[in-house]
N, C-alpha and C. Protein backbone atom coordinates (compact mmCIF):
# COMPACT_ATOMS: atom_id res chain seq x y z
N UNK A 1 9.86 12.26 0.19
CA UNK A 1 9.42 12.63 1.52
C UNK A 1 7.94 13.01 1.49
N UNK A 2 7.34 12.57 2.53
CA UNK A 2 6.08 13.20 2.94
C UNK A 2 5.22 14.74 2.61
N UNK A 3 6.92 16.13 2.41
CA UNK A 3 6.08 17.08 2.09
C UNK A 3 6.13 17.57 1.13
N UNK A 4 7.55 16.68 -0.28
CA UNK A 4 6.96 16.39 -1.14
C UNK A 4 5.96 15.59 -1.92
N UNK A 5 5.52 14.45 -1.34
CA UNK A 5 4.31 14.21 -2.17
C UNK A 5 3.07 15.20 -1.75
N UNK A 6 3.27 15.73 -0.76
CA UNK A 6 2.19 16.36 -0.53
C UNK A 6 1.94 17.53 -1.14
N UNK A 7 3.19 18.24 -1.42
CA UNK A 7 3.15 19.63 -2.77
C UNK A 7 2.82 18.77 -4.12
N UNK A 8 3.17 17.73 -4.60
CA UNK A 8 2.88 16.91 -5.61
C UNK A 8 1.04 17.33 -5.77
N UNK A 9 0.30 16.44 -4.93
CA UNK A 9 -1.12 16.11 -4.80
C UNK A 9 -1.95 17.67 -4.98
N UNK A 10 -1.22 18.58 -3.84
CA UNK A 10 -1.58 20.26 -4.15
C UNK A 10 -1.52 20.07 -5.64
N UNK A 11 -0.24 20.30 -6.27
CA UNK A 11 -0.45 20.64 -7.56
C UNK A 11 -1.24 20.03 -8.54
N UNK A 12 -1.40 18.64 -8.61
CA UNK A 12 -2.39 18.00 -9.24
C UNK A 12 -4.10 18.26 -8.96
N UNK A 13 -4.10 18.44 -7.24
CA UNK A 13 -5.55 19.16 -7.22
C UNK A 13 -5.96 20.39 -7.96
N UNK A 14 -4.87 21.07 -7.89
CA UNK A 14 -5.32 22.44 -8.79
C UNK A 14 -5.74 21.92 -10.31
N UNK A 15 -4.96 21.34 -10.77
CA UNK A 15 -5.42 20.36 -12.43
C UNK A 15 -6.74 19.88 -12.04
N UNK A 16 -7.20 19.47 -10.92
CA UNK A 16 -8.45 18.32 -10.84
C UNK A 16 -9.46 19.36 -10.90
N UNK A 17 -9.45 20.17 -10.35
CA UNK A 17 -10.18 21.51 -10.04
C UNK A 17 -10.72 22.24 -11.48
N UNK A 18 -9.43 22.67 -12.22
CA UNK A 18 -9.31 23.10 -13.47
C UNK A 18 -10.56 22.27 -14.70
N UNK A 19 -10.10 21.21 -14.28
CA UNK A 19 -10.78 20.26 -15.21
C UNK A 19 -11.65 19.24 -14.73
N UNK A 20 -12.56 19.98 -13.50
CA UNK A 20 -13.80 18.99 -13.28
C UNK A 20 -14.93 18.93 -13.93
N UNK A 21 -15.24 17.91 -14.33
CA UNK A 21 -16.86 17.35 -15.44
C UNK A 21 -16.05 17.28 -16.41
N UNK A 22 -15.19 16.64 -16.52
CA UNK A 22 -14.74 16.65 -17.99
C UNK A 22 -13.22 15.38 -17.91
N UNK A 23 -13.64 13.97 -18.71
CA UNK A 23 -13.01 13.06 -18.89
C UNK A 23 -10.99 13.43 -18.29
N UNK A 24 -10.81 13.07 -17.30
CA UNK A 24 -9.34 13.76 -17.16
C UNK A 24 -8.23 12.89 -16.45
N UNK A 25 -8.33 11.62 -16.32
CA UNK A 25 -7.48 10.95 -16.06
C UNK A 25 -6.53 11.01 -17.11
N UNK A 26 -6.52 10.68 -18.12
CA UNK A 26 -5.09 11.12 -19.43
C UNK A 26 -4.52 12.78 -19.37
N UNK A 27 -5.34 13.60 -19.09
CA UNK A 27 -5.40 14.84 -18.82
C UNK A 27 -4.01 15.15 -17.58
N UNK A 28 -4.29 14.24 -16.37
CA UNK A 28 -3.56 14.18 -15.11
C UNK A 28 -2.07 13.17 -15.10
N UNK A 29 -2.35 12.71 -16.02
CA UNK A 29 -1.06 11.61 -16.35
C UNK A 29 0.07 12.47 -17.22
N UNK A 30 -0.74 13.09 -18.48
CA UNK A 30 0.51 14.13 -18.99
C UNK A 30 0.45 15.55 -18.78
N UNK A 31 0.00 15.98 -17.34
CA UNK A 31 0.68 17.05 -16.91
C UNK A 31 1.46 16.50 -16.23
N UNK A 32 1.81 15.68 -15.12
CA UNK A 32 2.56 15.02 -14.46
C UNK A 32 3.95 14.86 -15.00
N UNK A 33 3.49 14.02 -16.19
CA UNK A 33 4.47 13.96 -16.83
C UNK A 33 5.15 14.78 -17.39
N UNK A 34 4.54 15.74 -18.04
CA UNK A 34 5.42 17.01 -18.24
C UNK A 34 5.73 17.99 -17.31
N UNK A 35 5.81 17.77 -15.99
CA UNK A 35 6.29 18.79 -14.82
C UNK A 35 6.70 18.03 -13.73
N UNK A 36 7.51 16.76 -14.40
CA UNK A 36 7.87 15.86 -13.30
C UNK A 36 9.20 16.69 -12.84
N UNK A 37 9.76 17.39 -13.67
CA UNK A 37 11.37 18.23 -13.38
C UNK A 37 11.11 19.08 -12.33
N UNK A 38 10.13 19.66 -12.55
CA UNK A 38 9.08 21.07 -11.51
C UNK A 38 8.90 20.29 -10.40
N UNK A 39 8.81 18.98 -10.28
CA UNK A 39 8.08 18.35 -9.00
C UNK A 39 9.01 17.64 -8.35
N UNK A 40 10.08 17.58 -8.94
CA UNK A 40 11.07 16.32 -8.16
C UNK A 40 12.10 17.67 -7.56
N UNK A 41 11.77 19.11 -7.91
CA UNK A 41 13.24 19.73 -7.65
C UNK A 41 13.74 19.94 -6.56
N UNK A 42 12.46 19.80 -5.24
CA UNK A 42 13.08 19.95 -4.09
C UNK A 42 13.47 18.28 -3.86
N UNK A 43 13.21 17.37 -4.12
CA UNK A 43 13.81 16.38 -3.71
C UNK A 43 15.26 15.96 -3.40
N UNK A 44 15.01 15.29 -2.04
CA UNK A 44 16.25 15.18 -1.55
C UNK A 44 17.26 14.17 -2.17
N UNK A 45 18.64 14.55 -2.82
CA UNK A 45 19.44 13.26 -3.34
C UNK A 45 20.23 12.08 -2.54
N UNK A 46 19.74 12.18 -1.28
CA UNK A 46 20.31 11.28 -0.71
C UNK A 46 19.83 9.98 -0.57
N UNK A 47 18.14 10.15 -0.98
CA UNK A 47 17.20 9.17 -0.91
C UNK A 47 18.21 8.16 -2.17
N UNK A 48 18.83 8.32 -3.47
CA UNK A 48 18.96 7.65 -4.49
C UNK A 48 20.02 7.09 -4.28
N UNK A 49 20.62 7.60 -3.33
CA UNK A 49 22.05 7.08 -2.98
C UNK A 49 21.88 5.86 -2.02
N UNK A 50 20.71 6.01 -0.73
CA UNK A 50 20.63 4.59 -0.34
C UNK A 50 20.24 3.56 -1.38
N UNK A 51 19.23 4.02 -2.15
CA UNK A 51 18.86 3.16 -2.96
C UNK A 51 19.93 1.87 -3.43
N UNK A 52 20.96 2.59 -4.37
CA UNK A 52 21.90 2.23 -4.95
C UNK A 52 22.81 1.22 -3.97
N UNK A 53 23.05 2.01 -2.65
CA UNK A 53 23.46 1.04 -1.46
C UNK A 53 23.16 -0.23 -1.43
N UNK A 54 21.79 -0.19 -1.27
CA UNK A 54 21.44 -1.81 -0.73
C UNK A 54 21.35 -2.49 -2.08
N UNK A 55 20.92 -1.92 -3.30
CA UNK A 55 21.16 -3.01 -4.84
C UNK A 55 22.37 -3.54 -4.67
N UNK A 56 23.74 -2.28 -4.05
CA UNK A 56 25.27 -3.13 -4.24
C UNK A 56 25.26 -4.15 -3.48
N UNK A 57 24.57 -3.65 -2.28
CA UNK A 57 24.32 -4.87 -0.89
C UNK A 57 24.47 -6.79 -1.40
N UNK A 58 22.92 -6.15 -2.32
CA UNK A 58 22.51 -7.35 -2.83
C UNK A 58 21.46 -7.98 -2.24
N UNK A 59 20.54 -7.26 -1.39
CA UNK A 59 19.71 -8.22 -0.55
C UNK A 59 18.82 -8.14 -1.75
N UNK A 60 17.84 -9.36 -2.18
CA UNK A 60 16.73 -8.56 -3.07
C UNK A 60 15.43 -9.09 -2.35
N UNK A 61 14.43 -8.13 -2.86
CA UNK A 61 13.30 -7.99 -2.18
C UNK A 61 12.02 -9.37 -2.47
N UNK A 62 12.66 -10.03 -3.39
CA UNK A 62 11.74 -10.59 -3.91
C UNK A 62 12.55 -12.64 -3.81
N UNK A 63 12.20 -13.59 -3.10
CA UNK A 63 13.34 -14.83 -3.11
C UNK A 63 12.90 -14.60 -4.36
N UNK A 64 13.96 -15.58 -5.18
CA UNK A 64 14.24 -16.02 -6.67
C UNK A 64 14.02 -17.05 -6.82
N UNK A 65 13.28 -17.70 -5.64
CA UNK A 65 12.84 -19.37 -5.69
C UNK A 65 11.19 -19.38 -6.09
N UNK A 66 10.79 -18.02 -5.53
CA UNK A 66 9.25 -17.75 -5.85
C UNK A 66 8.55 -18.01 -7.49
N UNK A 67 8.44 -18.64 -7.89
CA UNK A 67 8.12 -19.17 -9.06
C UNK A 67 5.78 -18.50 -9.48
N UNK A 68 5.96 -18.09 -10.27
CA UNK A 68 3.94 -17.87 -10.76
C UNK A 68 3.70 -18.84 -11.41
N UNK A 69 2.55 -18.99 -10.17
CA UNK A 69 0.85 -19.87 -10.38
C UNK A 69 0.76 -19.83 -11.76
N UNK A 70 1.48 -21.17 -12.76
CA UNK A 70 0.53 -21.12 -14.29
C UNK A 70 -1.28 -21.94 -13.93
N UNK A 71 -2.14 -20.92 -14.74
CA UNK A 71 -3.58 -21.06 -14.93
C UNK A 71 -3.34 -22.27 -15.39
N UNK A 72 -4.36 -23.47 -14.95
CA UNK A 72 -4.43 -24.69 -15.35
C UNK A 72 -5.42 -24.54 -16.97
N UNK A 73 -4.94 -24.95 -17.57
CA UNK A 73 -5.72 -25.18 -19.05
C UNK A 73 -6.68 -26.38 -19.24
N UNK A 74 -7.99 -25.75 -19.70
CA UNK A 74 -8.59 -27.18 -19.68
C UNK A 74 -8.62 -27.26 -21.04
N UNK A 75 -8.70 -28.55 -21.70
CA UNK A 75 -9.52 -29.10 -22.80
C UNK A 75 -10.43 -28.75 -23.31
N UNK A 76 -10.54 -29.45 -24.97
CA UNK A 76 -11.68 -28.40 -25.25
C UNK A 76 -12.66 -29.77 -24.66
N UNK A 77 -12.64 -30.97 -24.50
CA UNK A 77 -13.34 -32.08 -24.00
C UNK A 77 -13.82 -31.72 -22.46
N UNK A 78 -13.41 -31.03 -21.61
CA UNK A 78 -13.26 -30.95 -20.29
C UNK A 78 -13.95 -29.85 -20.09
N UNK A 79 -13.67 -28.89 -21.16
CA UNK A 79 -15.05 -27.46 -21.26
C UNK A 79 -16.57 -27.56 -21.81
N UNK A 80 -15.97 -28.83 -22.78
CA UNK A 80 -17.64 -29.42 -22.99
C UNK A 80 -18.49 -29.74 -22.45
N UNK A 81 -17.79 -30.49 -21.07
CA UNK A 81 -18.48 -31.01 -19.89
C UNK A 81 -18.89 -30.27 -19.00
N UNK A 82 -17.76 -29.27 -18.68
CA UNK A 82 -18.38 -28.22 -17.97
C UNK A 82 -19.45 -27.49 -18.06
N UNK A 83 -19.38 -26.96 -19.60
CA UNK A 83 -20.62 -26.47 -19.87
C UNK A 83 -21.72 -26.88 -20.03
N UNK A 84 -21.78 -28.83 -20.08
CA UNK A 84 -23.17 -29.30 -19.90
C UNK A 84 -23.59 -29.23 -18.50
N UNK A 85 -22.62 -29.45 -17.21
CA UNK A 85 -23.19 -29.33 -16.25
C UNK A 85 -23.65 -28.15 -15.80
N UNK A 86 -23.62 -27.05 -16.67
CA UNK A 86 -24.21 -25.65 -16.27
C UNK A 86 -25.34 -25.61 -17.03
């Protein structure tokens, strides 16, 4: 919910605060991580239960026909050329 991420961001600002001028993105990743129990506790359990709903459903979010763009490979003959025309 909305006013938990928003106690989330509070608490991480206080870390940002703590540790400004000083390298802290790894810094902000494992406090997080170690007070994810502290941060999830008001969370509501009903959110996990729809979740689980619609997986049984079965709709999925993604078609399975959608196939990834393979990068065309050139030659090493075809990079030679390239690079003379540059």
């Amino acid at each position: 919910s909305s006013a938990i991420k928003q106690s989330i961001l509070d608490k991480l600002m206080v870390e940002v605060e703590a540790n400004l001028g000083t390298a802290m993105t790894y810094t902000l990743f494992e406090y997080a991580k170690d007070n994810k129990e502290f941060f999830m506790e008001n969370q509501p359990v009903n959110t996990v239960t729809s979740v689980s709903n619609s997986i049984a459903i079965g709709t999925p979010d993604v078609p399975a026909s959608k196939k990834k763009d393979k990068k065309e490979q050139l030659s090493k003959t075809q990079k030679r050329k390239l690079a003379d025309k540059t």
